[in-house]
Protein backbone atom coordinates (compact mmCIF):
# COMPACT_ATOMS: atom_id res chain seq x y z
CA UNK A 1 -23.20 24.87 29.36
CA UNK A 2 -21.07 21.64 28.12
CA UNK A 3 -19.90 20.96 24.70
CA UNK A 4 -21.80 17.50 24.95
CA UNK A 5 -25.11 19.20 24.75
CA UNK A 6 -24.50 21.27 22.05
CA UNK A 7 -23.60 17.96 20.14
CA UNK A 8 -27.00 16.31 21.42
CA UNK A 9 -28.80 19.73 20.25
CA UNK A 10 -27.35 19.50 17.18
CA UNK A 11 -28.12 16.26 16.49
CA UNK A 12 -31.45 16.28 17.48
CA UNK A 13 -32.32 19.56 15.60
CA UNK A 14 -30.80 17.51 12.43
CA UNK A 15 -33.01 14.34 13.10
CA UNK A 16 -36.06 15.91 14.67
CA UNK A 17 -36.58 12.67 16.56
CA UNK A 18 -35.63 12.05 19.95
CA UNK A 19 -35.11 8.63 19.57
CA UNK A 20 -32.67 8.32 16.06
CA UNK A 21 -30.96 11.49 17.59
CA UNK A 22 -30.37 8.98 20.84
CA UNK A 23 -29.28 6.20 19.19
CA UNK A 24 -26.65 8.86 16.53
CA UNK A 25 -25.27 9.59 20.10
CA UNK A 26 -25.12 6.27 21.54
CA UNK A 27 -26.95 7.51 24.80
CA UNK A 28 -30.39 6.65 25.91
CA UNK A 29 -33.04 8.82 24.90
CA UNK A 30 -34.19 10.08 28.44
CA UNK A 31 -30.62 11.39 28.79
CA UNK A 32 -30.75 13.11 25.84
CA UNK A 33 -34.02 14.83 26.70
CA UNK A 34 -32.51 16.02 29.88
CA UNK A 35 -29.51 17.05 28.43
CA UNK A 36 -31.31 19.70 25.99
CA UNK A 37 -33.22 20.40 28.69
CA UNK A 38 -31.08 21.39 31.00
CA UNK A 39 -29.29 23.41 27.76
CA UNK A 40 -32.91 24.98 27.51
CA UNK A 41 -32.63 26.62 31.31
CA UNK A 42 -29.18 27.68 31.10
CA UNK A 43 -29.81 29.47 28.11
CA UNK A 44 -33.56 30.65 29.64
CA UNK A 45 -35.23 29.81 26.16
CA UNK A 46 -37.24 27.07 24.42
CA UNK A 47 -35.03 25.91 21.89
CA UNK A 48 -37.50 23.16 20.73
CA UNK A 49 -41.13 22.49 20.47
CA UNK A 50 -41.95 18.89 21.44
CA UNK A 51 -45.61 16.95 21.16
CA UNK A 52 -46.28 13.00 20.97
CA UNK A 53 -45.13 12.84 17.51
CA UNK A 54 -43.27 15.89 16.35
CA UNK A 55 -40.21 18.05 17.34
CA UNK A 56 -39.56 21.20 15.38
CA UNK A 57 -36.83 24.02 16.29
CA UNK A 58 -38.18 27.14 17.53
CA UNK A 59 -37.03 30.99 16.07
CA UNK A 60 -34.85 31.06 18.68
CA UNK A 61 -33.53 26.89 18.38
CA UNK A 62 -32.89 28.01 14.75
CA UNK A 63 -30.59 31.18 15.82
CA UNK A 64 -28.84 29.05 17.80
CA UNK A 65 -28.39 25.99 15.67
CA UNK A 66 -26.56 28.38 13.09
CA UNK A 67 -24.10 29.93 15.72
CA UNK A 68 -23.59 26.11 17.53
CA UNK A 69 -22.65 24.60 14.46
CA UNK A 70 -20.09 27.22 14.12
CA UNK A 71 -18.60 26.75 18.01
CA UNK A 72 -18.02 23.28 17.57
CA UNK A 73 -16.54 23.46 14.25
CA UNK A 74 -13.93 26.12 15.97
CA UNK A 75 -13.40 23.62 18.65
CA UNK A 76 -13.37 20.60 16.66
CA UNK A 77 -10.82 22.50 13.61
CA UNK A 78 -8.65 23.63 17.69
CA UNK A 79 -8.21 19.98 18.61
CA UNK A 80 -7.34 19.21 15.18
CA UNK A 81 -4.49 21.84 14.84
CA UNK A 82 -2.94 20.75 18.50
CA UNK A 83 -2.71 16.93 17.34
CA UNK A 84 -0.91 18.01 13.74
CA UNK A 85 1.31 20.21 16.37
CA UNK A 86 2.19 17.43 18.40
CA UNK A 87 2.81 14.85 15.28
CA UNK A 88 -0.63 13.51 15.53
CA UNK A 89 -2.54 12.29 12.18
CA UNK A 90 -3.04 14.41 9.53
CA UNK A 91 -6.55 15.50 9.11
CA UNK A 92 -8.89 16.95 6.50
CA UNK A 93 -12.18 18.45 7.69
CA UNK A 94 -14.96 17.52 4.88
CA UNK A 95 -18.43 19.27 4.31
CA UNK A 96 -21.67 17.30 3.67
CA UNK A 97 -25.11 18.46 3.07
CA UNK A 98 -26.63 15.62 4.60
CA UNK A 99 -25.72 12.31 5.64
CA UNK A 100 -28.08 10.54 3.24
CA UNK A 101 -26.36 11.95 0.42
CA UNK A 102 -23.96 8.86 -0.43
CA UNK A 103 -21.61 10.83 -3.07
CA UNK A 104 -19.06 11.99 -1.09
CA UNK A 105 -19.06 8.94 1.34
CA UNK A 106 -18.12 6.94 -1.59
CA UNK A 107 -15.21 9.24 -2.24
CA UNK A 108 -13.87 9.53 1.09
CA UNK A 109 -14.06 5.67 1.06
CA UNK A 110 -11.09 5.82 -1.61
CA UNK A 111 -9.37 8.31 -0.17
CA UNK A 112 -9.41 6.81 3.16
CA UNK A 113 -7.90 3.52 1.43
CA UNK A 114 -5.32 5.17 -0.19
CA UNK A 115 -4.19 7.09 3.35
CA UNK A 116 -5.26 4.96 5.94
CA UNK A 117 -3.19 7.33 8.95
CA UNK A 118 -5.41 10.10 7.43
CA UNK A 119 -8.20 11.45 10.00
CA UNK A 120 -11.48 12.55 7.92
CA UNK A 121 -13.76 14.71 9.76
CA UNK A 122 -17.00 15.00 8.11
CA UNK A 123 -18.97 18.33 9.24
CA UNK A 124 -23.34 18.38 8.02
CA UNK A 125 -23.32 22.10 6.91
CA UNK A 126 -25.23 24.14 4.35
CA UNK A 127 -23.66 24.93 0.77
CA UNK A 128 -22.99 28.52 1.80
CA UNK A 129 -21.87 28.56 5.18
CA UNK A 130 -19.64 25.70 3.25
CA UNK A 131 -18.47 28.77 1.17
CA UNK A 132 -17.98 30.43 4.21
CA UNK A 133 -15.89 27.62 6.34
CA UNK A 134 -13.61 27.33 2.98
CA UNK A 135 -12.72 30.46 3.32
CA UNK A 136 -11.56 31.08 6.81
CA UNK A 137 -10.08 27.74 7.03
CA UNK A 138 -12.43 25.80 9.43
CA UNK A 139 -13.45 23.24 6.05
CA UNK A 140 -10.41 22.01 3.81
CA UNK A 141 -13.33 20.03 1.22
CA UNK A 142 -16.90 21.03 0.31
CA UNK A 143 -19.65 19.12 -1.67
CA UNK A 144 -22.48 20.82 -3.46
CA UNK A 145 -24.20 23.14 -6.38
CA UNK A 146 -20.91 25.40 -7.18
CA UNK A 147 -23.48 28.11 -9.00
CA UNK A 148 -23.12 30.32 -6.70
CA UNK A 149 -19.55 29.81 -5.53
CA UNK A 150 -17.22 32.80 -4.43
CA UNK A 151 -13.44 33.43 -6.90
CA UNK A 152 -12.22 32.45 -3.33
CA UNK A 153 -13.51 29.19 -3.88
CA UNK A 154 -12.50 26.42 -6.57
CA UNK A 155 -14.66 23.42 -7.42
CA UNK A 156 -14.69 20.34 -10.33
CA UNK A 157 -18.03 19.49 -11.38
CA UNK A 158 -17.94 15.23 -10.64
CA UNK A 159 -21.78 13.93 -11.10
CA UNK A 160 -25.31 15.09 -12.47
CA UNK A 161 -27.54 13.32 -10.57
CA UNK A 162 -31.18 12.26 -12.01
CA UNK A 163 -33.88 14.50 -9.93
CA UNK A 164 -37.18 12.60 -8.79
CA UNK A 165 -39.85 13.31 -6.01
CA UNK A 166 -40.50 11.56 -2.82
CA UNK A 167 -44.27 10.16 -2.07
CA UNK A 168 -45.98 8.28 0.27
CA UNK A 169 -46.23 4.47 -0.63
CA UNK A 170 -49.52 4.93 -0.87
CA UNK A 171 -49.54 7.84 -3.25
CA UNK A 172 -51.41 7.47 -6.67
CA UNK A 173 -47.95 8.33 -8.11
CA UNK A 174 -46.50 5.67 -6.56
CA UNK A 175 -48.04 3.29 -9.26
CA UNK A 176 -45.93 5.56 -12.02
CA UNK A 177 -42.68 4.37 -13.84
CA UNK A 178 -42.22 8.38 -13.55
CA UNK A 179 -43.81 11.55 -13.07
CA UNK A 180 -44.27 14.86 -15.49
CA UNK A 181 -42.80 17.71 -13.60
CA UNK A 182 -46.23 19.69 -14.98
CA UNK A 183 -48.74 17.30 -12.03
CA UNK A 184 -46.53 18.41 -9.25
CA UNK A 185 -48.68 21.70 -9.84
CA UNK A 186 -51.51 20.01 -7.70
CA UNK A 187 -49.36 18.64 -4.83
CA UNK A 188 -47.76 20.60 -1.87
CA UNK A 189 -44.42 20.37 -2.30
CA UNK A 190 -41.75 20.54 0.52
CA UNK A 191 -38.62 23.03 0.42
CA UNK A 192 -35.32 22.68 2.04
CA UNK A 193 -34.52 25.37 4.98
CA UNK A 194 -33.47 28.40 2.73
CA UNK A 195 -30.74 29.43 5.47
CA UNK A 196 -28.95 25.61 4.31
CA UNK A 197 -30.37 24.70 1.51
CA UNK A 198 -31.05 28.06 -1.05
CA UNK A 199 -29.23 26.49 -4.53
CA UNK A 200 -31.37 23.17 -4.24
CA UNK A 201 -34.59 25.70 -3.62
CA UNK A 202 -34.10 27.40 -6.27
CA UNK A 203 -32.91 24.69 -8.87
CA UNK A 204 -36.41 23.13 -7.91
CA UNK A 205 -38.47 26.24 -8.23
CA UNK A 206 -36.45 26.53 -11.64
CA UNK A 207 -37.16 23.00 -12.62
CA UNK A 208 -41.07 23.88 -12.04
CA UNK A 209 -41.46 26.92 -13.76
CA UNK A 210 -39.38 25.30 -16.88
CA UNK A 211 -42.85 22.81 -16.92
CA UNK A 212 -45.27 25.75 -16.90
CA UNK A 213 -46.24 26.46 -13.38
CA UNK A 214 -45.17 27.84 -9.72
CA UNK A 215 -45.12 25.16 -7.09
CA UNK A 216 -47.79 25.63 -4.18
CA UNK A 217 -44.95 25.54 -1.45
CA UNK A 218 -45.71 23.54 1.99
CA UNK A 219 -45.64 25.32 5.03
CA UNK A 220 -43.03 24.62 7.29
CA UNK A 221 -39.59 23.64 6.23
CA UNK A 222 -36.85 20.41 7.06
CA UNK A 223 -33.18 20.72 7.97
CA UNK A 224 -32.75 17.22 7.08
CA UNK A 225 -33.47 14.30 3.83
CA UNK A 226 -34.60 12.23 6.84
CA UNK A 227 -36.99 14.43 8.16
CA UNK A 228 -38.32 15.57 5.02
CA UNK A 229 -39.16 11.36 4.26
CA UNK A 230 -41.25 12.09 7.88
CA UNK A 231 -43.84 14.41 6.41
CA UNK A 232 -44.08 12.77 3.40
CA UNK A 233 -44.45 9.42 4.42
CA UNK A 234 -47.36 11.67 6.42
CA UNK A 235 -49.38 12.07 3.03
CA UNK A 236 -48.60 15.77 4.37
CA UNK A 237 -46.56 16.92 0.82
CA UNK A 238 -44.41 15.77 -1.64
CA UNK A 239 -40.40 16.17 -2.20
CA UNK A 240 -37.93 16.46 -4.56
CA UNK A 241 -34.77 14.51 -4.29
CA UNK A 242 -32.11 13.59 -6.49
CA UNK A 243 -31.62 9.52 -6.76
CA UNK A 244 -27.93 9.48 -4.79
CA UNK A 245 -30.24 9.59 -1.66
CA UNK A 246 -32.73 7.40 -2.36
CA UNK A 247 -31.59 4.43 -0.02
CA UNK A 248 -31.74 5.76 3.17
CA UNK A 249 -35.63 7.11 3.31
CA UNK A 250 -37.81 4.04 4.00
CA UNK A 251 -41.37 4.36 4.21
CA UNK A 252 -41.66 6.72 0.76
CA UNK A 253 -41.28 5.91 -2.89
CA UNK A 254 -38.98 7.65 -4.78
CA UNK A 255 -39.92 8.31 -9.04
CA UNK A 256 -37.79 9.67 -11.50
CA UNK A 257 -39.06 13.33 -13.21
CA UNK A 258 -39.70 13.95 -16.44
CA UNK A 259 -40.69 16.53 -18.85
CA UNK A 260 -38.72 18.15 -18.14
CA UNK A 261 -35.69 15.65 -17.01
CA UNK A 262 -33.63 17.41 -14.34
CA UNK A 263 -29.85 16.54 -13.31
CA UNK A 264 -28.82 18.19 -9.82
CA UNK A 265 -25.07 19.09 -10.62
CA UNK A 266 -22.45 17.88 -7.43
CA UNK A 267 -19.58 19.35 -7.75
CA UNK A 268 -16.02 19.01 -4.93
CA UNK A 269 -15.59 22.49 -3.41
CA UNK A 270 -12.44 23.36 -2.02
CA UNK A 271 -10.49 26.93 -1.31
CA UNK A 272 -8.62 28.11 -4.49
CA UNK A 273 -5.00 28.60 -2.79
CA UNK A 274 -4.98 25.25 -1.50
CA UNK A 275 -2.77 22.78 -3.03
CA UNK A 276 -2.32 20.03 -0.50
CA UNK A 277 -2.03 16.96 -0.83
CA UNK A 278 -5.26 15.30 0.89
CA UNK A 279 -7.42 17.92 -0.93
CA UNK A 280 -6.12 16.85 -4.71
CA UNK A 281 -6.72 13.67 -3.32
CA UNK A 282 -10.43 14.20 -2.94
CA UNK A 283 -10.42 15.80 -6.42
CA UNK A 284 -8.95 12.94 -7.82
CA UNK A 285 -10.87 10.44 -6.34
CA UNK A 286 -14.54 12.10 -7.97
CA UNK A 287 -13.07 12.70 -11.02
CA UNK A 288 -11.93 9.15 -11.31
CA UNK A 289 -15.14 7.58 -9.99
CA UNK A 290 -17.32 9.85 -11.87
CA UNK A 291 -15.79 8.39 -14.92
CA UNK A 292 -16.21 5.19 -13.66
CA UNK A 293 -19.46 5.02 -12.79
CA UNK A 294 -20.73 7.40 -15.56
CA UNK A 295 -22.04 9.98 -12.76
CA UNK A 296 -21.80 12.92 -15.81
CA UNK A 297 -23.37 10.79 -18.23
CA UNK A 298 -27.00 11.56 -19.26
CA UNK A 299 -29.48 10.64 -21.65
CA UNK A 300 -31.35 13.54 -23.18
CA UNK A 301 -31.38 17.10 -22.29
CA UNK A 302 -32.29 18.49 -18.89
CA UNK A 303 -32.74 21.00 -16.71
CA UNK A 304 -29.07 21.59 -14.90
């Protein structure tokens, strides 16, 4: 077993498409097939199920996502500490939920700027095995609904981001300046994998129940923003999104909700004992461009 395909399983279980997952790697995608294939006999499971237009993780390709994710973070946080040992760059190891997001990208852009010898690792992990990787050390910055944070972690509350729902282009919604929370009652609507994604779940099963009803939940769940765009560009459900993603899901139309008007709250998560320097930094940076941009500024009252 090689580290390289544990990186190409990772990937691909993140894009569920053989081919972006290729080109994320820079390899062609025949190698990456054989790759996680090979992976697949060594380990004497099915990891993945494939067909002509759909990849999915099986139970066991889900297991092992979770405890991957965790090896190459160790190994990745390993080669880290040896460089600062030698002299090497500093470097600061950075959470995201998902690379579509475009928050904390615009953050790390400043902070970058202002330390250009600074090495900034960014790491696609779940708000609480975030928690988790704050704590024990293997994450220096987080991203993500601090509800549910442990005392162990700290966090600054930086934007409220308007919530809308993805649709097909084609969609009869698609034709509406925005949407009523209350018609989502008729539509499937998609849910984030509750092992990565159980705050967002829950603020949108919230959000519903504010209007009046309990969503009919789609069967089957994503790991990724891109992947959800997939089966909704499908006609197959429905999902809601909040706008700071919006730009990377072609083939879906995005509406603002209403009635009520929801803001998903982003807050900068980092462990409470650290004072560094990179990590106030990051704080810093969202504060300041949250005020600049008017990311906590809303119009009316909302579901938060």
């Amino acid at each position: 077993m090689e580290l390289r395909q544990l990186r190409y399983f990772v990937t691909l279980a993140e894009e569920l498409h053989f081919g972006r997952a290729a080109a994320r790697e820079h390899i062609v995608q025949s190698a990456l097939s054989q790759q996680v294939q090979r992976l697949e006999r060594e380990l004497g499971v099915r990891l993945l199920e494939r067909s002509t237009h759909h990849v999915s993780l099986t139970a066991a390709g889900a297991v092992f996502l979770v405890e991957t994710r965790q090896i190459l973070a160790h190994v990745d946080r390993a080669a880290a500490i040896a460089r600062s040992a030698t002299g090497g760059s500093p470097t600061l190891r950075v959470g995201i939920i998902d690379s579509s997001y475009d928050s904390m990208p615009q953050i790390l852009h400043e902070v970058q700027a202002r330390y250009p010898g600074l090495v900034i690792h960014q790491v696609e992990v779940g708000v609480p095995e975030q928690y988790q990787q704050l704590i024990d050390g293997r994450l220096d910055v987080g991203i993500g609904r601090a509800a549910l944070a442990p005392p162990q972690v700290a966090s600054h509350l930086f934007r409220r981001d308007p919530l809308g729902v993805l649709v097909p282009r084609h969609h009869r919604f698609a034709e509406l300046d925005a949407i009523p929370v209350a018609i989502l009652a008729r539509e499937p609507l998609l849910l984030a994998e509750e092992a990565r994604a159980p705050e967002f779940n829950q603020f949108t099963i919230e959000m519903c129940r504010a209007a009046g009803f309990t969503p009919t939940v789609h069967e089957g769940t994503v790991e990724s923003i891109r992947a959800a765009a997939g089966l909704v560009a499908q006609g197959r459900c429905v999902y809601c999104v909040p706008s700071s993603c919006i730009a990377a899901l072609p083939g879906t139309i995005w509406r603002p909700l209403t009635e009520p008007t929801s803001y998903y709250p982003w807050s900068v998560l980092w462990r409470a004992d650290d004072t560094s320097e990179y990590v106030r930094a990051i704080v810093s940076c969202a504060r300041n461009m949250s005020g600049r941009l008017g990311w906590l500024a809303t119009t009316d009252h909302s579901v938060a």
